[in-house]
C-alpha atoms as a PDB file:
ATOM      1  CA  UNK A   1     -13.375  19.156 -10.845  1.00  0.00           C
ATOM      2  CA  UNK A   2     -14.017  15.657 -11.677  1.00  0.00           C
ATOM      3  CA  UNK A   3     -10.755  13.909 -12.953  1.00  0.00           C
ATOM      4  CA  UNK A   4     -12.169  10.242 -13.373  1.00  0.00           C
ATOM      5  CA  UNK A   5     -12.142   8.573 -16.924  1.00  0.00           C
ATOM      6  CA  UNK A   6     -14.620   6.094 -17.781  1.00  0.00           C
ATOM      7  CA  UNK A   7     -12.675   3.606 -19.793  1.00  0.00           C
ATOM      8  CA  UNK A   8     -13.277   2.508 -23.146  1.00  0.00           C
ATOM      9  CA  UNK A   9     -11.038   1.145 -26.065  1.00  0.00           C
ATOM     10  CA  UNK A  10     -10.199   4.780 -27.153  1.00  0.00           C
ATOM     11  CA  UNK A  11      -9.149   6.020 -23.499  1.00  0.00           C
ATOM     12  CA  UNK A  12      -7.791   3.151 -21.987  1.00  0.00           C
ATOM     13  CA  UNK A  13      -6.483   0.234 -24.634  1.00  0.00           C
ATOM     14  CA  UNK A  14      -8.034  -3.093 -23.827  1.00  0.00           C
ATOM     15  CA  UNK A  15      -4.040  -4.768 -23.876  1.00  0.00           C
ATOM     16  CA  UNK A  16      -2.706  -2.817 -21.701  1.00  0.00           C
ATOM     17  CA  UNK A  17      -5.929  -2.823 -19.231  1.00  0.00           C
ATOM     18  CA  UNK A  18      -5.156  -7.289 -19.550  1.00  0.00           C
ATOM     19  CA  UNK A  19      -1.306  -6.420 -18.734  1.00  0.00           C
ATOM     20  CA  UNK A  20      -2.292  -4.173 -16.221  1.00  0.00           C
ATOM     21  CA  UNK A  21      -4.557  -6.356 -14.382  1.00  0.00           C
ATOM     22  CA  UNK A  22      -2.061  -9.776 -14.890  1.00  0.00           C
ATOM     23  CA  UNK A  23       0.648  -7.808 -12.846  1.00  0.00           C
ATOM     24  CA  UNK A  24      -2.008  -8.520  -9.804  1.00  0.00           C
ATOM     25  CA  UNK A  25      -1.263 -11.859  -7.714  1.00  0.00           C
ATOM     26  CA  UNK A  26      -4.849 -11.596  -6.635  1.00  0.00           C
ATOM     27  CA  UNK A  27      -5.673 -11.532 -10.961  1.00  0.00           C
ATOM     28  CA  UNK A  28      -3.154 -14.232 -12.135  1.00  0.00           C
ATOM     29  CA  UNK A  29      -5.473 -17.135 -11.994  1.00  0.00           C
ATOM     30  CA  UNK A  30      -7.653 -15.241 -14.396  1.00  0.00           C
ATOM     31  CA  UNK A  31      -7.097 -16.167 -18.045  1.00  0.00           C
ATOM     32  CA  UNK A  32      -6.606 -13.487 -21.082  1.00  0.00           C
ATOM     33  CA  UNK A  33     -10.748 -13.984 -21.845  1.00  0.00           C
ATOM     34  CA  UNK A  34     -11.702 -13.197 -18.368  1.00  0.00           C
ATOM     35  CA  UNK A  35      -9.364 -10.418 -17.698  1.00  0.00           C
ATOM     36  CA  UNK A  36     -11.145  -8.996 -20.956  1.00  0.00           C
ATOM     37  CA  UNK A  37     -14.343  -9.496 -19.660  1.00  0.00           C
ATOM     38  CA  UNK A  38     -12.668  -7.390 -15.939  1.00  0.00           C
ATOM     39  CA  UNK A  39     -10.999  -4.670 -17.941  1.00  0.00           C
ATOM     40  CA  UNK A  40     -14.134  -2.736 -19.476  1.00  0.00           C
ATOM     41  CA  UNK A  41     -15.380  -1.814 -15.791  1.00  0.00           C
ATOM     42  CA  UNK A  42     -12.496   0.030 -14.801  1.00  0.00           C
ATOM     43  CA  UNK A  43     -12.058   3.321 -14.245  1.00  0.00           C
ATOM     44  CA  UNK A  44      -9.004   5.324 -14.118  1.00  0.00           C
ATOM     45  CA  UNK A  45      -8.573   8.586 -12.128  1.00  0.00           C
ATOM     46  CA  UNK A  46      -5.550  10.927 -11.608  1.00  0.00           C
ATOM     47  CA  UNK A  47      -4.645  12.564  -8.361  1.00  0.00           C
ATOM     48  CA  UNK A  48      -3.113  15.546  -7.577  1.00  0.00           C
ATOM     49  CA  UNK A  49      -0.536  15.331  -4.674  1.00  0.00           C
ATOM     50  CA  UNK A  50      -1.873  15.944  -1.171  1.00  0.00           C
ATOM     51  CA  UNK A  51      -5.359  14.969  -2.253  1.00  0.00           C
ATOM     52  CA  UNK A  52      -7.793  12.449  -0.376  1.00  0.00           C
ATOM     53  CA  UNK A  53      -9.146   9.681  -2.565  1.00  0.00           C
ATOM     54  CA  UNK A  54     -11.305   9.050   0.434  1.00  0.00           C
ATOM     55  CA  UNK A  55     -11.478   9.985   4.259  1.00  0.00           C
ATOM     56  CA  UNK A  56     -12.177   7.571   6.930  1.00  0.00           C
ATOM     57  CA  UNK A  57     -15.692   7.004   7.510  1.00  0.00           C
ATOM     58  CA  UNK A  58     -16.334   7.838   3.902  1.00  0.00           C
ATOM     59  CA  UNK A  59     -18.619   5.026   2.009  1.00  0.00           C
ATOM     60  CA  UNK A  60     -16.869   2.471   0.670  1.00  0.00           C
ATOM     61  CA  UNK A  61     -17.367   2.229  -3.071  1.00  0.00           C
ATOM     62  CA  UNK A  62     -14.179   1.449  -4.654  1.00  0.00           C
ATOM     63  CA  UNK A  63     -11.456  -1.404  -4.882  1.00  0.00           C
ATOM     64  CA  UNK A  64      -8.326   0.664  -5.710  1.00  0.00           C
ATOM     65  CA  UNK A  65      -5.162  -0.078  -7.844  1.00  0.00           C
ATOM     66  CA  UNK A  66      -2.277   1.842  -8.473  1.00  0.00           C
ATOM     67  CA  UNK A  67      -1.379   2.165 -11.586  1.00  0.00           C
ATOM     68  CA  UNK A  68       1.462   4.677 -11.286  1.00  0.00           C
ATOM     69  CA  UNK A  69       2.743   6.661  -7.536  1.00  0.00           C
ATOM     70  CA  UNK A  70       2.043   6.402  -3.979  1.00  0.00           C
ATOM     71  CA  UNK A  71      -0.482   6.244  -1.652  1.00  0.00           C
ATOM     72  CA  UNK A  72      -1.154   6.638   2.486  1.00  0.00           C
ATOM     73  CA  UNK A  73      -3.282   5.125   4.732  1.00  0.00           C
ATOM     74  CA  UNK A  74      -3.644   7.568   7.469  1.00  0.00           C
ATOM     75  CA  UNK A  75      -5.672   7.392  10.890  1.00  0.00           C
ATOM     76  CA  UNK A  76      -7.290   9.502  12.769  1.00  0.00           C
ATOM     77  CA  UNK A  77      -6.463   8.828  16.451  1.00  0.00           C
ATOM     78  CA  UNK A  78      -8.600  10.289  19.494  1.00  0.00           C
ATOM     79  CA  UNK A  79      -5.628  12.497  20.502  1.00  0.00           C
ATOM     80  CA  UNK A  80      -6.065  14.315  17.600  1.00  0.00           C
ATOM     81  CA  UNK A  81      -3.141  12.921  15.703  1.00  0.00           C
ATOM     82  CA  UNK A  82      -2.897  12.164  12.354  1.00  0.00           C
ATOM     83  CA  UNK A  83      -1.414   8.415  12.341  1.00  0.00           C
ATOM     84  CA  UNK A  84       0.207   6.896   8.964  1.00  0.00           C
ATOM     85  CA  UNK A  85      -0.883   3.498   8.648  1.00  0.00           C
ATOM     86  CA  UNK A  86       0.963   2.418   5.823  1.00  0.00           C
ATOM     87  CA  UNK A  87       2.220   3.536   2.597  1.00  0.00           C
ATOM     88  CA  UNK A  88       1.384   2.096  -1.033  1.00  0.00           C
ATOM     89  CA  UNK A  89       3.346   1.989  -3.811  1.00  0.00           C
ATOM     90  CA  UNK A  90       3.090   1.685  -7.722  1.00  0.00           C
ATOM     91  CA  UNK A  91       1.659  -2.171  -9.186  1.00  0.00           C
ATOM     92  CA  UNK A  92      -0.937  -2.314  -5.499  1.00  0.00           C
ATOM     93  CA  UNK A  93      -4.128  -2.144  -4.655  1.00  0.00           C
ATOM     94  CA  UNK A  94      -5.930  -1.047  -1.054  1.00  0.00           C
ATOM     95  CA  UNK A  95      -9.464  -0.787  -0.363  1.00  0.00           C
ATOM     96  CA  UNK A  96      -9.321  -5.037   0.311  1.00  0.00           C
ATOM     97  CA  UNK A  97     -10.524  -4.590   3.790  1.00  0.00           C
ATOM     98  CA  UNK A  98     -14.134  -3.437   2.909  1.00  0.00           C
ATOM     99  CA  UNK A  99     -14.625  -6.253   0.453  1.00  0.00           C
ATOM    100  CA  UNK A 100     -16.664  -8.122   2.990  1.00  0.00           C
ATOM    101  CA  UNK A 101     -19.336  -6.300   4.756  1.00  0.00           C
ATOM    102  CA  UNK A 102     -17.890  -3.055   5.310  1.00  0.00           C
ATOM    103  CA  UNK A 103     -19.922  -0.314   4.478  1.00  0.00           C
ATOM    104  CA  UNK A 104     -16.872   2.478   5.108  1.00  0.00           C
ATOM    105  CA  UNK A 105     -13.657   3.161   4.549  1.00  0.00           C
ATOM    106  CA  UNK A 106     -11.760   2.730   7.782  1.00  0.00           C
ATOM    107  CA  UNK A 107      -8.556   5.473   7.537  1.00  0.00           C
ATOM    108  CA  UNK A 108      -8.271   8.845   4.820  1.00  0.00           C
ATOM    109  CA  UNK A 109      -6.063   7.621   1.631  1.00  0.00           C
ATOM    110  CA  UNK A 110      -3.976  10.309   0.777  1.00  0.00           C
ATOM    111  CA  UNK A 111      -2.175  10.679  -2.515  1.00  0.00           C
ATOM    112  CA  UNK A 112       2.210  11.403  -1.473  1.00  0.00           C
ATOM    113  CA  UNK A 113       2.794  12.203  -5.028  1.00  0.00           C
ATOM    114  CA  UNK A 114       0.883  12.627  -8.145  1.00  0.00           C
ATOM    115  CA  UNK A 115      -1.072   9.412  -8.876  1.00  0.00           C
ATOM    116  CA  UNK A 116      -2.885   7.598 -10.924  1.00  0.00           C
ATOM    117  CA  UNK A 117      -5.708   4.920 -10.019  1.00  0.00           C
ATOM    118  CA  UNK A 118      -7.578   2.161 -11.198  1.00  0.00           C
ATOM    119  CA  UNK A 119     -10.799   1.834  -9.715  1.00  0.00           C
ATOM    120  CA  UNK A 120     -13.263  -0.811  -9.567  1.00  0.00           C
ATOM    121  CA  UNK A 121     -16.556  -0.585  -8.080  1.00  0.00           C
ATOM    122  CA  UNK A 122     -16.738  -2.998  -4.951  1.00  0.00           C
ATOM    123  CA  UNK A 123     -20.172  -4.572  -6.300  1.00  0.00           C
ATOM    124  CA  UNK A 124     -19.024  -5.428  -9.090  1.00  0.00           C
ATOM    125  CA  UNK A 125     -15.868  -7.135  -7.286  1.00  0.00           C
ATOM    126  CA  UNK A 126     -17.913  -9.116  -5.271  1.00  0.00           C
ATOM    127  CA  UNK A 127     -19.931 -10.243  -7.841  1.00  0.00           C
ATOM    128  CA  UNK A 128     -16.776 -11.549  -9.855  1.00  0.00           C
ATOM    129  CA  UNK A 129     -15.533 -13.458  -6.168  1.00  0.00           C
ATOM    130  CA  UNK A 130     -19.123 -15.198  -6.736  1.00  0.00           C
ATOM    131  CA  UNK A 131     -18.461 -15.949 -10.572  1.00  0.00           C
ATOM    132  CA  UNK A 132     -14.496 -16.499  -9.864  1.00  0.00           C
ATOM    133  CA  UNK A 133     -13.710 -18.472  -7.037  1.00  0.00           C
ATOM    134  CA  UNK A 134     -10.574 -18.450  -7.379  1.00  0.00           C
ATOM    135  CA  UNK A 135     -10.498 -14.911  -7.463  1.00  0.00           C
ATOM    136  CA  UNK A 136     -12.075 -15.144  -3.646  1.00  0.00           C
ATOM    137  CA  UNK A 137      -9.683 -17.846  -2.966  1.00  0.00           C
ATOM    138  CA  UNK A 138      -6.206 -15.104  -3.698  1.00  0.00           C
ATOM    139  CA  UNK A 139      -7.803 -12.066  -2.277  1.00  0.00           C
ATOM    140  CA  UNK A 140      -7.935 -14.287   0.904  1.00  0.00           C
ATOM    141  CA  UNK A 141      -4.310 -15.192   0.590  1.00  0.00           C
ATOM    142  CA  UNK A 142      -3.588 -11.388  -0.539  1.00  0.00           C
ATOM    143  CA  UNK A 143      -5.368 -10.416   3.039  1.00  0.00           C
ATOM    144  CA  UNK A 144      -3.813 -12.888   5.479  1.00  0.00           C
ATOM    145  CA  UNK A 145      -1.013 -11.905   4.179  1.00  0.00           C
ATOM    146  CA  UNK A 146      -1.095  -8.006   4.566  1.00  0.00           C
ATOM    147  CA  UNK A 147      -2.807  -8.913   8.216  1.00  0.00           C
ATOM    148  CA  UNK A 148       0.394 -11.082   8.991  1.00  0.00           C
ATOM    149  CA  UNK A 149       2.697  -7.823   8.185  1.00  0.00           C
ATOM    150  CA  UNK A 150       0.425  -5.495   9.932  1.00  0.00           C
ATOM    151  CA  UNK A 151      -0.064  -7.780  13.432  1.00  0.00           C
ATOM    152  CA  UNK A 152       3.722  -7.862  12.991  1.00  0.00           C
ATOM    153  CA  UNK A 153       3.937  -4.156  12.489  1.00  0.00           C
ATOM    154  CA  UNK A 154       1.744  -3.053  15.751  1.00  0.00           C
ATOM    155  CA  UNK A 155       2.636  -5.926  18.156  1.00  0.00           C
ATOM    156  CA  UNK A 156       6.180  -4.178  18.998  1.00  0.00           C
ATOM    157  CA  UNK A 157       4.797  -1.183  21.231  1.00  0.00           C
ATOM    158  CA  UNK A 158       7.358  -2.185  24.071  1.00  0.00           C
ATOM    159  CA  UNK A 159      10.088  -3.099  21.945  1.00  0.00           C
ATOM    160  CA  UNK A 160      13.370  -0.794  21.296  1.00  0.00           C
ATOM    161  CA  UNK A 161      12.927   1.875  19.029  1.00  0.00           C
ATOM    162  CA  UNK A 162      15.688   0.084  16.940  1.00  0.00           C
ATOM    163  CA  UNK A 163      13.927  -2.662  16.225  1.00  0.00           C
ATOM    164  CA  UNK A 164      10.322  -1.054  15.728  1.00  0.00           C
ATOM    165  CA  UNK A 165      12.136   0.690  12.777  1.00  0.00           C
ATOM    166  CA  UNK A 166      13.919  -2.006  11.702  1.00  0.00           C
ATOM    167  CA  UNK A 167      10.057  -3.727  11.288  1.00  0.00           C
ATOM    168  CA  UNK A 168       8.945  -0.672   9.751  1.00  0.00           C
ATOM    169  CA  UNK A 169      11.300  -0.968   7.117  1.00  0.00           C
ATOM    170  CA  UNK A 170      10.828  -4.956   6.474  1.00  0.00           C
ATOM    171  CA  UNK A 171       7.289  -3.977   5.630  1.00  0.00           C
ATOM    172  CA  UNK A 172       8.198  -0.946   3.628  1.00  0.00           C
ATOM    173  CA  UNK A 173      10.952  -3.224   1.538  1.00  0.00           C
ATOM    174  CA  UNK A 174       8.072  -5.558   0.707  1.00  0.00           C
ATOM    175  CA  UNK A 175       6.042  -2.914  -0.691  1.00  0.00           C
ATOM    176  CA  UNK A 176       8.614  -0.676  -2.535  1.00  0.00           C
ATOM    177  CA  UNK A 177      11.814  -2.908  -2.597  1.00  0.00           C
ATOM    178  CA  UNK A 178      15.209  -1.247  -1.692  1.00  0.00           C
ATOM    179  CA  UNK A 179      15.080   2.121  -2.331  1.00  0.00           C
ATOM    180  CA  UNK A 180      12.376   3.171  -0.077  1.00  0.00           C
ATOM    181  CA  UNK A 181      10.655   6.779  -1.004  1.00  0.00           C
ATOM    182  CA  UNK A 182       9.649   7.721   2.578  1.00  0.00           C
ATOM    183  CA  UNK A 183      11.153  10.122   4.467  1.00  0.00           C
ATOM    184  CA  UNK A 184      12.636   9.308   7.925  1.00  0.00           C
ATOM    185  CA  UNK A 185      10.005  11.758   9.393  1.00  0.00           C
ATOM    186  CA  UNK A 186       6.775   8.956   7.945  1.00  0.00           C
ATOM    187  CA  UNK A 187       8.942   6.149   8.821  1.00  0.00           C
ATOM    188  CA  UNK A 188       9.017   7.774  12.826  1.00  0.00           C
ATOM    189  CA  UNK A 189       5.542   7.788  12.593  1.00  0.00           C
ATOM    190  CA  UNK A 190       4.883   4.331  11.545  1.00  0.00           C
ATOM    191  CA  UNK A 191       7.906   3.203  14.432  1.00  0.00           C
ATOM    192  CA  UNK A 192       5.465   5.139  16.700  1.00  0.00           C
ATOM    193  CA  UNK A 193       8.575   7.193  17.615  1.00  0.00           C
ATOM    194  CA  UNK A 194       9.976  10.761  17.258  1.00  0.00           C
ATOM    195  CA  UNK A 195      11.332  12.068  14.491  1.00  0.00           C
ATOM    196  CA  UNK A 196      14.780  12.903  16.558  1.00  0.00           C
ATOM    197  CA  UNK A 197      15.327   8.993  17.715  1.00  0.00           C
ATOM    198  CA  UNK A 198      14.498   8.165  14.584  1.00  0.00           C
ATOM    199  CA  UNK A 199      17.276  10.399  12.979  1.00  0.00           C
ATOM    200  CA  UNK A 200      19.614   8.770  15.224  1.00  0.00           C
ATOM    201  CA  UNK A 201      18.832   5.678  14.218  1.00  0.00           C
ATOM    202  CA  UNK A 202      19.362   5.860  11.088  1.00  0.00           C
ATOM    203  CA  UNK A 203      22.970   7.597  11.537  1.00  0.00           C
ATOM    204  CA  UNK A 204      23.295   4.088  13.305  1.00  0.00           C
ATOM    205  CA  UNK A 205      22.623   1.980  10.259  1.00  0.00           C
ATOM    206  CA  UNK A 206      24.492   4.049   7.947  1.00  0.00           C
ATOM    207  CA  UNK A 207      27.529   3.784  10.428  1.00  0.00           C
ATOM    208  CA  UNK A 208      27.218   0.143  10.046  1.00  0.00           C
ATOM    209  CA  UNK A 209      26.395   0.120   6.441  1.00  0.00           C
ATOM    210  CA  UNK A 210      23.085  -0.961   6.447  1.00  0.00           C
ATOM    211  CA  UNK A 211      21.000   1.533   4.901  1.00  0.00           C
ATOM    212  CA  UNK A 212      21.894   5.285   2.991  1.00  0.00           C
ATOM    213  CA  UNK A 213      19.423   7.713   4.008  1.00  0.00           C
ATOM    214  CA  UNK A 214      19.015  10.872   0.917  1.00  0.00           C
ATOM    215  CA  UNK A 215      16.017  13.327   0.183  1.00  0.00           C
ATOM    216  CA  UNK A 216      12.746  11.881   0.738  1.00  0.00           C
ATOM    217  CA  UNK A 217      14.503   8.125   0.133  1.00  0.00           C
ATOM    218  CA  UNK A 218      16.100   5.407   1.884  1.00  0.00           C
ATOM    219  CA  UNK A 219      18.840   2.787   0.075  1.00  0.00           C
ATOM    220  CA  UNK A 220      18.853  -0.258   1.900  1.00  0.00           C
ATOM    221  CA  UNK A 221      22.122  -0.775   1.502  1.00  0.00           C
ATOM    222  CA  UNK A 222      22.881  -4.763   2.904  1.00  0.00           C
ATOM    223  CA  UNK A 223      19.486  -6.203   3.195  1.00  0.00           C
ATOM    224  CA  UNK A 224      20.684  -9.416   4.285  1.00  0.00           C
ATOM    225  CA  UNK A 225      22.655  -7.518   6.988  1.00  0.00           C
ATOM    226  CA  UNK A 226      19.309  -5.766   8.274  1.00  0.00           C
ATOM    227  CA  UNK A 227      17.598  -9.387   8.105  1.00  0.00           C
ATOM    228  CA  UNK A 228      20.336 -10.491  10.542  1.00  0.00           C
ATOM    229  CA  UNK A 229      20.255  -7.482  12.820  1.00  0.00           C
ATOM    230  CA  UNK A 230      16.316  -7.774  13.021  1.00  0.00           C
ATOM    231  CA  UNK A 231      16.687 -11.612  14.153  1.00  0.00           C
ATOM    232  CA  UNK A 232      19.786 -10.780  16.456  1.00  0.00           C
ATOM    233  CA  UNK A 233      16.851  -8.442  18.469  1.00  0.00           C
ATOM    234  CA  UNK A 234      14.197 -11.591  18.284  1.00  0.00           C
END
């Protein structure tokens, strides 16, 4: 069954598309007339939990926003493995690394709760980078930016489990803030580690009062603590 909406003023009111698109970095240059002109050729689409958006290798139609859940980015590795890439959180958007030249999506996105999307065609994007250029200009900045965390993410593979997951949770604070809504299971898989060192682990933060570990969430507790601990490893 087909869940997309094609918006128009009745399903989707042209304010709260503009609000919706301001709370973007990559939209804030845009001005109130332009975001107008944007909001028409959205499309919103609810997910069910557990369902793909797209798989890896699928073609790559869409710029996506979240409008309201969670999203993964999972790999498919050649041992058969299914590898979390990252994890994507209400007010984002993903899909940014087919906006030039790629034809397909590179990883499966994979709804962790019940979502609800924005989607813009990727055409249409790039013809808006062409009309906007500042709009080219931010998504560059958005991208360096998201490469920056992600070099720093995978460039730890013979460093302590400790501070792999400390990393891990740096990047995951960026995207969700401090109450992270991972379990420590998904964060093990992001550390690259198992899901038993990663449990002890975390009994060693909470022992030192850095983060409180619940159901399917993690309080970071004393962020500028963690900061410290992370550049006492450096």
């Amino acid at each position: 069954m087909d869940t997309s909406i094609q918006v128009n003023s009745k399903d989707f009111n042209i304010n709260r598309k503009r609000t919706f698109l301001g709370d973007f970095d990559i939209f804030k240059s845009l001005d109130v007339k332009q975001l107008a002109e944007i909001s028409p050729l959205l499309t919103e689409r609810k997910i069910k939990k557990g369902e793909a958006l797209y798989t890896e290798g699928d073609q790559a139609n869409y710029l996506w926003f979240i409008k309201e859940g969670r999203i993964r980015a999972v790999k498919h590795t050649l041992q058969g493995r299914d590898l979390i890439v990252c994890s994507i959180g209400s007010k984002q958007m993903f899909g940014t690394c087919c906006c030039f030249q790629s034809q397909y999506y590179p990883c499966s996105a994979i709804a962790d709760t019940d979502t609800t999307v924005i989607m813009l065609p990727m055409e249409v994007f790039s013809s808006l980078m062409g009309k906007y250029p500042q709009l080219s200009k931010e998504l560059v900045r958005y991208l360096s930016e998201r490469l920056r965390r992600m070099q720093e993410m995978r460039s730890f593979d013979q460093e302590t489990v400790e501070r792999r997951i400390l990393h891990v949770l740096v990047y995951l604070i960026n995207e969700f803030g401090e109450t992270i809504p991972l379990t420590r299971r998904e964060i093990a898989e992001m550390a690259g580690t198992t899901v038993e060192t990663c449990i002890r682990t975390f009994k060693k933060f909470e022992k030192d009062g850095l983060v409180d570990s619940a159901r399917k969430k993690i309080h970071i507790k004393n962020l500028q603590k963690l900061n410290e601990r992370l550049e006492e490893m450096e």
